[in-house]
N, C-alpha and C. Protein backbone atom coordinates (compact mmCIF):
# COMPACT_ATOMS: atom_id res chain seq x y z
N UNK A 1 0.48 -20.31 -9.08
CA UNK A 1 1.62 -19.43 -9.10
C UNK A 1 1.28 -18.18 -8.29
N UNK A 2 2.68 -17.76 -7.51
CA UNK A 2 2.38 -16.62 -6.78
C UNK A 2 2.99 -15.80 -7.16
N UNK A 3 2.92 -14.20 -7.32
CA UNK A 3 4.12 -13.36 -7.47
C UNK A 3 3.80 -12.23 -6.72
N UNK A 4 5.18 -12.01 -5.94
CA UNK A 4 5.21 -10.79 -5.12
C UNK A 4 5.75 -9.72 -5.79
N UNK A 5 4.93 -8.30 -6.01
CA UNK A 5 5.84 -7.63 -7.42
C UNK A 5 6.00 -6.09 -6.26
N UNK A 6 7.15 -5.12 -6.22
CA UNK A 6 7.66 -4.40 -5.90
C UNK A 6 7.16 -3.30 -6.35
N UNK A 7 5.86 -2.55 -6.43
CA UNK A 7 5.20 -1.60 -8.15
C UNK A 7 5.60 0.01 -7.30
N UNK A 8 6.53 0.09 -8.50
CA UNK A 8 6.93 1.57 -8.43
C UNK A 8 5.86 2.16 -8.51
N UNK A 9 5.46 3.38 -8.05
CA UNK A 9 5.06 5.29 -8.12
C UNK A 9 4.70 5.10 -9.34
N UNK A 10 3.73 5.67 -9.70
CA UNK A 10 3.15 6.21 -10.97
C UNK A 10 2.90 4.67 -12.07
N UNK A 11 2.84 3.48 -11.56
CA UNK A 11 2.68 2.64 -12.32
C UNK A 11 0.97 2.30 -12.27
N UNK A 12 0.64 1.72 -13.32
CA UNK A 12 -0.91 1.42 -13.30
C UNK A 12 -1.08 0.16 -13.01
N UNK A 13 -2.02 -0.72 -11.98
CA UNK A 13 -2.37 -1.80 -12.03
C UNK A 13 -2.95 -2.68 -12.75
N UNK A 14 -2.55 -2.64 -14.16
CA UNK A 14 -3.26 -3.22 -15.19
C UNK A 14 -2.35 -4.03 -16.29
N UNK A 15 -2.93 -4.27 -16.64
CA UNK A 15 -1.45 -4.96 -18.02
C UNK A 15 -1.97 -4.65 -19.57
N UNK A 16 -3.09 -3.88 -19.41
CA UNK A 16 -3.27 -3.25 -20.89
C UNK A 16 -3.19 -2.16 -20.78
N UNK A 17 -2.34 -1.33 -22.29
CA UNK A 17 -1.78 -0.52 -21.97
C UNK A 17 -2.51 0.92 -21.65
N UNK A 18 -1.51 2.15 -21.26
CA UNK A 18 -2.16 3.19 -20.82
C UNK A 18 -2.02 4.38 -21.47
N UNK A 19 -2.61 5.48 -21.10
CA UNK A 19 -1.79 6.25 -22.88
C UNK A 19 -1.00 7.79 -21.68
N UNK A 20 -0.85 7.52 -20.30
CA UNK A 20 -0.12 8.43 -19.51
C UNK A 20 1.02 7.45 -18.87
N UNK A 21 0.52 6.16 -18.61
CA UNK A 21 1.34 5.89 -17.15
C UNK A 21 2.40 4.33 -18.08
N UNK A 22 3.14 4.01 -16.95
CA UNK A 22 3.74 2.54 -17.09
C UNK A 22 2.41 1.65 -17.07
N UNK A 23 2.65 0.22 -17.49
CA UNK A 23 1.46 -0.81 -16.64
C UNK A 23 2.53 -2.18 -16.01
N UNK A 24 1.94 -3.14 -15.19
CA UNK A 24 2.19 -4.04 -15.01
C UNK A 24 3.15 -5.00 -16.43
N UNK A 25 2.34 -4.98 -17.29
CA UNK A 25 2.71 -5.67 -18.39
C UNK A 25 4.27 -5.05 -18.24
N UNK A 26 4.65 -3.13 -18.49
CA UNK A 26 5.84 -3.33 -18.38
C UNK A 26 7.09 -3.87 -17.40
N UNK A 27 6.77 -4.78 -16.74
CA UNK A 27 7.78 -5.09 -15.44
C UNK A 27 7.72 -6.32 -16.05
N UNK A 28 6.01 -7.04 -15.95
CA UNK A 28 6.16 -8.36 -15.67
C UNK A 28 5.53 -9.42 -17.20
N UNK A 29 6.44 -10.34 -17.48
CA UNK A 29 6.38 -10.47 -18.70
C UNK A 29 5.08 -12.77 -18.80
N UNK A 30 5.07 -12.76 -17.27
CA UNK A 30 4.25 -13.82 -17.39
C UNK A 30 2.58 -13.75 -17.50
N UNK A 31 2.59 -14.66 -18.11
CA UNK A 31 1.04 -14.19 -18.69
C UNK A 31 0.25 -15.20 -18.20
N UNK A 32 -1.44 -14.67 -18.34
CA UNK A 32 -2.33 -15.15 -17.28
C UNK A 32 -1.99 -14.79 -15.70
N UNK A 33 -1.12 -13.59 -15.15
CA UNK A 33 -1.55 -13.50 -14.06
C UNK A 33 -2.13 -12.43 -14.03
N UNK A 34 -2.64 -12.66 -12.55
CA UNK A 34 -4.03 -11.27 -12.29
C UNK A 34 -3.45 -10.58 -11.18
N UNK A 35 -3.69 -9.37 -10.51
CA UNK A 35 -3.44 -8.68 -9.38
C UNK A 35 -4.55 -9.44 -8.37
N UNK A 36 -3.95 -9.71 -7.01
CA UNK A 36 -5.25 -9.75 -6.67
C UNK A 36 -5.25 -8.51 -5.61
N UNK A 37 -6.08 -7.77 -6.04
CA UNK A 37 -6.22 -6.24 -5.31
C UNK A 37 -5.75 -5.29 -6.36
N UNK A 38 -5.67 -4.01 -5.76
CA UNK A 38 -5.02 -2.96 -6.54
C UNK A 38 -4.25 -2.07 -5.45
N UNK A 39 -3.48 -1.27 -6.34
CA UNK A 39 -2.41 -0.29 -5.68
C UNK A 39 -3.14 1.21 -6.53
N UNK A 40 -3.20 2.28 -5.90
CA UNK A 40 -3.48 3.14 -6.70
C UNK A 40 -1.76 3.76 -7.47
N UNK A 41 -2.36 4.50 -8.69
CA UNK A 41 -0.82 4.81 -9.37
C UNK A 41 0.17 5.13 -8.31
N UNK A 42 -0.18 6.22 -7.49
CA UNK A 42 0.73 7.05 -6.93
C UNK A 42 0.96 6.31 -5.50
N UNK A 43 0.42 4.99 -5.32
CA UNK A 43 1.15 4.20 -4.14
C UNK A 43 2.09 3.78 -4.40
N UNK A 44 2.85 3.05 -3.51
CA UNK A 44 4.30 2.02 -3.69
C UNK A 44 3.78 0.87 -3.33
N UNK A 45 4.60 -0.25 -3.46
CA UNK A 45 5.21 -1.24 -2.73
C UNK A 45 4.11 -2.57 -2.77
N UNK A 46 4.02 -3.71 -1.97
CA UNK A 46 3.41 -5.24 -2.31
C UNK A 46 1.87 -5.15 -3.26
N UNK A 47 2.33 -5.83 -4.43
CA UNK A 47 0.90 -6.17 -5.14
C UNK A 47 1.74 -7.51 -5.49
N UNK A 48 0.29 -7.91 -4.97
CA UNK A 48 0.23 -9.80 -4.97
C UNK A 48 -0.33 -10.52 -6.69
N UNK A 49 0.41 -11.01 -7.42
CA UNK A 49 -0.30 -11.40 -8.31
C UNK A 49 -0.43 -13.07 -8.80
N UNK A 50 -1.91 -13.68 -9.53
CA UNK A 50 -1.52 -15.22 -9.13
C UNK A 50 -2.32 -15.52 -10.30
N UNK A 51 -2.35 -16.33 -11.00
CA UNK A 51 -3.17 -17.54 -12.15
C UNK A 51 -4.41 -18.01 -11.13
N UNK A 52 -4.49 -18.51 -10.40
CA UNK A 52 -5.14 -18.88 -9.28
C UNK A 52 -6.57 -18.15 -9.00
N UNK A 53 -7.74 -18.42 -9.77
CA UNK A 53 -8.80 -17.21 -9.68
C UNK A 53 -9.24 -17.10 -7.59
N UNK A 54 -9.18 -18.86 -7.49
CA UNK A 54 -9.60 -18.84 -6.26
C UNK A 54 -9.06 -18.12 -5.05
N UNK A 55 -7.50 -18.30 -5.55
CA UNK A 55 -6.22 -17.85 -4.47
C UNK A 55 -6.80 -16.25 -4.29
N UNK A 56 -6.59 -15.33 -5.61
CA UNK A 56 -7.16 -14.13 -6.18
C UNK A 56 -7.99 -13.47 -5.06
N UNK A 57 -9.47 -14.27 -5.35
CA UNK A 57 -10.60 -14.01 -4.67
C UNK A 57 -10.24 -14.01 -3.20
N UNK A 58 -9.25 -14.96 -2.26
CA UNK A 58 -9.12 -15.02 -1.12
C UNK A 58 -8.07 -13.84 -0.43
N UNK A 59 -7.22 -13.67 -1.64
CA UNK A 59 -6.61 -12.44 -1.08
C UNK A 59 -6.98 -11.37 -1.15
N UNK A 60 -7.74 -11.07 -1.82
CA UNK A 60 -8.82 -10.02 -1.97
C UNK A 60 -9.59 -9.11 -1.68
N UNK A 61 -10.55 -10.00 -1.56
CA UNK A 61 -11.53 -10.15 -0.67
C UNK A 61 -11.98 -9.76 0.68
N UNK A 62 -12.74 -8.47 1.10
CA UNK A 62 -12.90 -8.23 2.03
C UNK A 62 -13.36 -9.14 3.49
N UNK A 63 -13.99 -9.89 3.03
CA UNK A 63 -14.67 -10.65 3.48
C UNK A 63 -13.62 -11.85 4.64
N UNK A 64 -12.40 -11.58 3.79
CA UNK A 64 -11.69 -12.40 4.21
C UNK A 64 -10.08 -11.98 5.02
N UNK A 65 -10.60 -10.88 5.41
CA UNK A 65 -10.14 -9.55 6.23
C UNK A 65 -8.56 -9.65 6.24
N UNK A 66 -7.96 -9.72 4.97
CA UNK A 66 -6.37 -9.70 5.26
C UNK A 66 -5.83 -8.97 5.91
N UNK A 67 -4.99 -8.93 6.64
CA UNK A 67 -4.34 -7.24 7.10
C UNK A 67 -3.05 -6.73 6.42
N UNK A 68 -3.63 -5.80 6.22
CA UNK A 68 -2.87 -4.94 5.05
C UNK A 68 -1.89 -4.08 5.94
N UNK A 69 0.06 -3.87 5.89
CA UNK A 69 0.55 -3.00 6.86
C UNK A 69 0.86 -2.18 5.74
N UNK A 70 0.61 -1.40 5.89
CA UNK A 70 1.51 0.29 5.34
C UNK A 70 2.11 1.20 6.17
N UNK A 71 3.23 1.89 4.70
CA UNK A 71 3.88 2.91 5.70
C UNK A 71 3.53 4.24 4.83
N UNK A 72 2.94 5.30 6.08
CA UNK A 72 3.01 6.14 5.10
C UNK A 72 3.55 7.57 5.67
N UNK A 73 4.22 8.23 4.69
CA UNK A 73 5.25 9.29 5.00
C UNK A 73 3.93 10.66 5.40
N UNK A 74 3.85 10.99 6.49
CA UNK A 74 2.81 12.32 6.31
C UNK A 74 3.58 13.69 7.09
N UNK A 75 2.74 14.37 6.37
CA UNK A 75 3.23 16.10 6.27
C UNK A 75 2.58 16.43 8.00
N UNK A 76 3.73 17.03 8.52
CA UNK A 76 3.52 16.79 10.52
C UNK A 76 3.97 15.64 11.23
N UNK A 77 4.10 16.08 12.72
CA UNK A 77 4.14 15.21 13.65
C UNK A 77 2.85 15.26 14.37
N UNK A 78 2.53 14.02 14.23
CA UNK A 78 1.14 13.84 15.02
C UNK A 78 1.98 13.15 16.42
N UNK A 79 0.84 13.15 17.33
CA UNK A 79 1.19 12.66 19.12
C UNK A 79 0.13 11.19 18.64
N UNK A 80 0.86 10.41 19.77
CA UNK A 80 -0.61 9.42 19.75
C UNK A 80 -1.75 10.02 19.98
N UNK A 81 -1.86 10.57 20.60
CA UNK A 81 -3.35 11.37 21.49
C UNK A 81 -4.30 11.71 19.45
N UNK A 82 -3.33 12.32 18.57
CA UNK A 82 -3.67 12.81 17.08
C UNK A 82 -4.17 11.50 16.76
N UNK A 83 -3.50 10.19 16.71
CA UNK A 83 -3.79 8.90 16.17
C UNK A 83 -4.47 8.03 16.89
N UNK A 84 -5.11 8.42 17.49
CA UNK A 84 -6.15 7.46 18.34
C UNK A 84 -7.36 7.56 17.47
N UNK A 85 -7.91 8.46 17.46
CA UNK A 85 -8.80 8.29 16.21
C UNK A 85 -8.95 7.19 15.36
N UNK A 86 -8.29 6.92 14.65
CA UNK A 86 -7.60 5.74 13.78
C UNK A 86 -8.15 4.38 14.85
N UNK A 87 -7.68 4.42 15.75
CA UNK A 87 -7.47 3.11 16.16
C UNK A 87 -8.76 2.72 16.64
N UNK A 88 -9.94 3.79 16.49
CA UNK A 88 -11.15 3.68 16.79
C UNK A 88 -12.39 3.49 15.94
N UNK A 89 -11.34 3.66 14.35
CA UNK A 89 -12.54 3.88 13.33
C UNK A 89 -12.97 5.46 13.49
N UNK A 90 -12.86 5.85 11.92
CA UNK A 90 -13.42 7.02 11.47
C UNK A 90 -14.32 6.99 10.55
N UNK A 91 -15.15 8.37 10.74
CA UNK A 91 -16.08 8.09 9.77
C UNK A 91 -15.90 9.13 8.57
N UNK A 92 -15.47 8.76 7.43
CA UNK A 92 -14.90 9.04 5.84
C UNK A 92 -16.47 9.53 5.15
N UNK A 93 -17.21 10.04 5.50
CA UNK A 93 -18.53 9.97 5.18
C UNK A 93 -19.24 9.40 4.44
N UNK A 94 -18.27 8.70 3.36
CA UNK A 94 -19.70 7.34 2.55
C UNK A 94 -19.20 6.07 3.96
N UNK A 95 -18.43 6.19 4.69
CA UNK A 95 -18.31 4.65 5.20
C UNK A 95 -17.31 4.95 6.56
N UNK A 96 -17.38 4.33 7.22
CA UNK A 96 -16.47 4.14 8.50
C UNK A 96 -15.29 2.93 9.28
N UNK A 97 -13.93 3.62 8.71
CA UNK A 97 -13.17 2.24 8.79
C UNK A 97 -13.14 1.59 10.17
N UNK A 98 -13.03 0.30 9.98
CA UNK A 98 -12.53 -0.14 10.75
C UNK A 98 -11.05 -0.50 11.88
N UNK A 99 -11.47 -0.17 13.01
CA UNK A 99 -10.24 0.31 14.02
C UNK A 99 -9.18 -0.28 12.94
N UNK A 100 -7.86 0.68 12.94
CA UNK A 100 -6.57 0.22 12.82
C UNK A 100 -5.63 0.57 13.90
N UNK A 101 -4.42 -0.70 13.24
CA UNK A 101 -3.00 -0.57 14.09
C UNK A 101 -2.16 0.80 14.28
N UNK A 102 -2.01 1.62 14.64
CA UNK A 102 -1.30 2.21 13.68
C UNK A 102 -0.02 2.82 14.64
N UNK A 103 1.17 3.08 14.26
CA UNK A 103 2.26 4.05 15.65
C UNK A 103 3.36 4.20 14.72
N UNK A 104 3.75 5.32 15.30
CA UNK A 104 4.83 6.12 14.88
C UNK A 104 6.33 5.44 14.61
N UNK A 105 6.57 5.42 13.51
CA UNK A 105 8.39 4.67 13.34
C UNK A 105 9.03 5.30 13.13
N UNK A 106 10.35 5.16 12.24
CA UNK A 106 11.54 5.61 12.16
C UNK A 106 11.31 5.36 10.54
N UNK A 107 11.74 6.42 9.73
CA UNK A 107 11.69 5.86 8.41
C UNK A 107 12.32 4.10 7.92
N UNK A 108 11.84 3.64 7.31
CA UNK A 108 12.06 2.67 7.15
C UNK A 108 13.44 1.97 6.55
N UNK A 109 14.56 1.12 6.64
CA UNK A 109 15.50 0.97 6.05
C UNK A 109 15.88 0.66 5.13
N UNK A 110 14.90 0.18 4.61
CA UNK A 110 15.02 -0.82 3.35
C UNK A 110 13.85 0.14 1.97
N UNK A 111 13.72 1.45 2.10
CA UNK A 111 13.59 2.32 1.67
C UNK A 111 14.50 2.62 0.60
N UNK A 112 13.68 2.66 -0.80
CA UNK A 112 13.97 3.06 -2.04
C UNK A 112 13.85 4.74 -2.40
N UNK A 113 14.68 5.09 -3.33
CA UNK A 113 13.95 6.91 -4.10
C UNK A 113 13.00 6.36 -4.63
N UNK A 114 11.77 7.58 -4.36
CA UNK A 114 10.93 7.67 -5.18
C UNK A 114 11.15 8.57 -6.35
N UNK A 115 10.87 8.10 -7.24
CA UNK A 115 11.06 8.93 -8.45
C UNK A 115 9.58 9.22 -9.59
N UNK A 116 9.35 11.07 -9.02
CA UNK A 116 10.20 12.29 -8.79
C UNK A 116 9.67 11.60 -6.83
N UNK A 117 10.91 12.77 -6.55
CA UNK A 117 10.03 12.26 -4.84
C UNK A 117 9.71 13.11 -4.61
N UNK A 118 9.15 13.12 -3.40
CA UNK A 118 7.65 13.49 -2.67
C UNK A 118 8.35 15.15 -2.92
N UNK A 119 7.09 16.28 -2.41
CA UNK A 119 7.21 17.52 -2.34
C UNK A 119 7.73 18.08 -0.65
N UNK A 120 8.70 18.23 -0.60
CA UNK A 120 9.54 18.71 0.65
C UNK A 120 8.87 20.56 0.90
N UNK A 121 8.38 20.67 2.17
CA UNK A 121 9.06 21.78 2.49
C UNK A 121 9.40 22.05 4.09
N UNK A 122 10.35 23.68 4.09
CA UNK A 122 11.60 23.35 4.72
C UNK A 122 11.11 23.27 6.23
N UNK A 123 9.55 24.22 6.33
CA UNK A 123 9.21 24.42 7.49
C UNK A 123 8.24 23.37 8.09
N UNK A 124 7.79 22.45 7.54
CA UNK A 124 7.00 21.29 7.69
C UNK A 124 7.62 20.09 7.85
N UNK A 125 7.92 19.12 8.90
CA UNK A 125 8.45 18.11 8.76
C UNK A 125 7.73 17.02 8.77
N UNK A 126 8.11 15.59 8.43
CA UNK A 126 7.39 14.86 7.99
C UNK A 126 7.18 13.57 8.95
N UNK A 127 6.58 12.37 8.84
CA UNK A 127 6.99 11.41 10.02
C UNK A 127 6.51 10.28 9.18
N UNK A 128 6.79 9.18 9.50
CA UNK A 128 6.55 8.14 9.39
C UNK A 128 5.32 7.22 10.19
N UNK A 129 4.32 6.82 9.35
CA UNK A 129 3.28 5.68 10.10
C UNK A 129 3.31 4.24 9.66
N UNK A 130 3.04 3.56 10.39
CA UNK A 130 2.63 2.21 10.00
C UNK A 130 1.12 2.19 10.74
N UNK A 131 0.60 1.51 9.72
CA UNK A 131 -0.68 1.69 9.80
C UNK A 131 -1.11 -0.17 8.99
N UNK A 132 -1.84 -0.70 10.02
CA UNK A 132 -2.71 -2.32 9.94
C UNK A 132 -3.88 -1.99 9.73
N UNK A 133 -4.64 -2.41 8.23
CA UNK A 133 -6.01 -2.28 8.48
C UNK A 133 -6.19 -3.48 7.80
N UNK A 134 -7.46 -4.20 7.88
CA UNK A 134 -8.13 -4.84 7.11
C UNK A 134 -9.03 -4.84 6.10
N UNK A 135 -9.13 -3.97 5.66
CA UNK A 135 -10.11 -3.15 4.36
C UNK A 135 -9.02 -2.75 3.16
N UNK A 136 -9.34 -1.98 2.78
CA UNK A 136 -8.84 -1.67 1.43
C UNK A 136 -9.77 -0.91 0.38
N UNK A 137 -10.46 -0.11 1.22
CA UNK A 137 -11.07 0.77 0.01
C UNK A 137 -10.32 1.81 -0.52
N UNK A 138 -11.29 2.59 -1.48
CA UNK A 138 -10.46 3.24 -2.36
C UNK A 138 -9.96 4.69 -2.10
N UNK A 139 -8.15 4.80 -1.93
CA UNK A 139 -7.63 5.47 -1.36
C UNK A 139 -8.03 5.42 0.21
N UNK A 140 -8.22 4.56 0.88
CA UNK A 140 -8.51 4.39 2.55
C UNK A 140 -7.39 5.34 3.08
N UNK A 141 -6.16 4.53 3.21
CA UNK A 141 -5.25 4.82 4.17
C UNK A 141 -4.80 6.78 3.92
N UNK A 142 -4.75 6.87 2.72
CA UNK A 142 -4.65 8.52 2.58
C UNK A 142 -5.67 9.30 3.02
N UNK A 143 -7.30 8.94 3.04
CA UNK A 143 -8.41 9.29 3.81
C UNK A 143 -8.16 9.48 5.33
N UNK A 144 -7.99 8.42 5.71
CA UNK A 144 -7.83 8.29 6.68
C UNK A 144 -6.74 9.64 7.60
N UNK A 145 -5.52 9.26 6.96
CA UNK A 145 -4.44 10.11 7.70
C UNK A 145 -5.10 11.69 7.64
N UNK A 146 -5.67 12.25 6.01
CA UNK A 146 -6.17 13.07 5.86
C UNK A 146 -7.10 13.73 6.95
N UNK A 147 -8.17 13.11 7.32
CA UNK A 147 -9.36 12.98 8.41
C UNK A 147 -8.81 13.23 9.65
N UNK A 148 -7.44 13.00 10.06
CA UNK A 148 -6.70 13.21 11.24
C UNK A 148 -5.94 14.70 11.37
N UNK A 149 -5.75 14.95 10.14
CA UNK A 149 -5.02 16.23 9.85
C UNK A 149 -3.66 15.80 9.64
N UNK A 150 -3.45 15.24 8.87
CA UNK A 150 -2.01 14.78 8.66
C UNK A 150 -1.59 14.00 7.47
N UNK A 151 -1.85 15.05 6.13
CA UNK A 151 -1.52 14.19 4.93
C UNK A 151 -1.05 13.09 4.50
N UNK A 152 -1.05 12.51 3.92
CA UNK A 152 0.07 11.29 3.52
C UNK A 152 0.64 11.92 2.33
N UNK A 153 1.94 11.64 2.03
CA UNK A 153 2.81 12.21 1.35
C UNK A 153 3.32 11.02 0.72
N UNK A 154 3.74 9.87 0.85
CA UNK A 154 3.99 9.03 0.44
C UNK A 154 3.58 7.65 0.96
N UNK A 155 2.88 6.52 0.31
CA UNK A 155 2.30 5.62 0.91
C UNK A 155 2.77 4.27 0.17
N UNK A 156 3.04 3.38 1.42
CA UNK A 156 4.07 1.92 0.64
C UNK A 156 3.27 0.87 1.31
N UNK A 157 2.88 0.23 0.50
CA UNK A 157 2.24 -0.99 1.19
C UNK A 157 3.11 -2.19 1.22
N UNK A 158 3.75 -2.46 2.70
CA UNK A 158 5.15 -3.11 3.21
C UNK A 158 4.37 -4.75 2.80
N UNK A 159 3.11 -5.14 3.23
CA UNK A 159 2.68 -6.76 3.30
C UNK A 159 1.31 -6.76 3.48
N UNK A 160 1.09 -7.84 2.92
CA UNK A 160 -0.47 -8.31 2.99
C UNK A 160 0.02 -10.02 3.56
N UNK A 161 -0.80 -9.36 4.71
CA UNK A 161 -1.16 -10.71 6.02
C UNK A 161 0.40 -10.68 5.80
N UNK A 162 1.37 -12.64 5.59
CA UNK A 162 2.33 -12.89 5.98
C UNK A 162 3.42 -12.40 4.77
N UNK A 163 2.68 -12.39 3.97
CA UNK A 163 3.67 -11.83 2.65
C UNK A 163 4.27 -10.34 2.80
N UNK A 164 5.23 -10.27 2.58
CA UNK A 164 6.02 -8.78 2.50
C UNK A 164 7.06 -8.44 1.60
N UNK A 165 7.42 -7.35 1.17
CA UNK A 165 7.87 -6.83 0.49
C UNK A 165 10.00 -6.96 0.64
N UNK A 166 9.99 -7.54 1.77
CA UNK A 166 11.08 -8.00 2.32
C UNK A 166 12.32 -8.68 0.72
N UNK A 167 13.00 -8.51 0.49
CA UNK A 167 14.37 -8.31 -0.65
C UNK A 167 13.57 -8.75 -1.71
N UNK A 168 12.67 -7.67 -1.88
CA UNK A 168 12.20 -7.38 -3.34
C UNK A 168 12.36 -6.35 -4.14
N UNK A 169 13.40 -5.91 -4.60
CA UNK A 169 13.64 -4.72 -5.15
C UNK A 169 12.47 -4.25 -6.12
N UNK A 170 12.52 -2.88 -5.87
CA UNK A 170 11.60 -1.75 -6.69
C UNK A 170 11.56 -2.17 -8.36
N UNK A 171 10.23 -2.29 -8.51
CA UNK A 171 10.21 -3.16 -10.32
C UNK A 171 10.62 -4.12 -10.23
N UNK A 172 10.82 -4.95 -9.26
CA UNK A 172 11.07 -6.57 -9.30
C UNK A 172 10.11 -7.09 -8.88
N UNK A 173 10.22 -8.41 -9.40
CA UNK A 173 9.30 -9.40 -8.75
C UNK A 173 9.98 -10.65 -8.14
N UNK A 174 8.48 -11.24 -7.52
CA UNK A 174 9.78 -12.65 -6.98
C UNK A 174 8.26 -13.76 -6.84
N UNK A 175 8.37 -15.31 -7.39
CA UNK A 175 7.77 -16.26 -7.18
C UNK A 175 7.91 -16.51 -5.67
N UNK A 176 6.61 -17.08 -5.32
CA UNK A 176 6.98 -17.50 -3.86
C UNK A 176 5.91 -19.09 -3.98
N UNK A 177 5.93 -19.29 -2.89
CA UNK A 177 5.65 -20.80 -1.85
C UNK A 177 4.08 -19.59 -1.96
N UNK A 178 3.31 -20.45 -1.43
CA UNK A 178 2.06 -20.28 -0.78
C UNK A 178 2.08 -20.28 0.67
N UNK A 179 1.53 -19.82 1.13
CA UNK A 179 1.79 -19.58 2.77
C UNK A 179 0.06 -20.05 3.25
N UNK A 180 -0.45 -20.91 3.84
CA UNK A 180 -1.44 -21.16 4.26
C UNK A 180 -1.49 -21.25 5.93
């Protein structure tokens, strides 16, 4: 079994309970599945979950270099010339990612409220990234933008490899096919 789950803002990746936040358990009511990966609370968007220890391990798994796309909302306009960095690997000082995709979009359409949403102000404007990496350490992609000079303000993880977040509404989930 596969499930593509939609995980709101401030939810915990866990299914036992929490004594601040939502968990998994509250959305999703089938049992025996596992995340494979994690979302931190204050991310959005694709967490993959499956019965499947092996499936689990393969999506996982560094080793097995999925590419992860995110979008993330950051405080400024950076130039490419700002985001080249990125595409070269930085060094985060315990570790140094590996080159990502990354270029400037248009906010995205299929864009939900965050609830509370992000912190606006009037003289700072904000932009949109998509950003491909294959890693997944902890808090990467906000490191990262950070390291560039360009906060992340809000961060949605759109797909892992072919799977995406595509008419999955926010707190929904959806069974899928396996994609090999």
């Amino acid at each position: 079994m596969l499930l593509l789950f939609n995980k709101p803002f401030n939810v915990v990746c866990q299914f036992t309970p929490h004594e601040k936040h939502a968990t998994l358990k509250d959305y999703i009511s089938i049992p025996n599945v596992y995340a494979a990966g994690r979302l931190d609370t204050d991310s959005e968007g694709l967490l993959i979950l499956t019965d499947d220890g092996g499936l689990q391990h393969r999506l996982s798994h560094p080793k097995h270099k999925q590419i992860k796309t995110y979008w993330a909302q950051v405080e400024g306009v950076p130039t490419q010339a700002d985001l080249m960095p990125l595409q070269h690997g930085v060094d985060l000082g315990d570790f140094v990612t590996q080159p990502a995709q990354v270029k400037i979009i248009a906010e995205p359409d299929q864009l939900w409220q965050r609830e509370p949403p992000i912190r606006e102000r009037k003289n700072i404007p904000t932009t949109w990234l998509e950003l491909k990496i294959s890693e997944g350490k902890n808090r990467q992609v906000r490191r990262m933008t950070a390291h560039v000079g360009f906060p992340t303000l809000r961060l949605i993880r759109y797909a892992i490899g072919s799977y995406t977040l595509d008419g999955i509404l926010l707190g929904q989930y959806q069974e899928v096919s396996l994609v090999r």
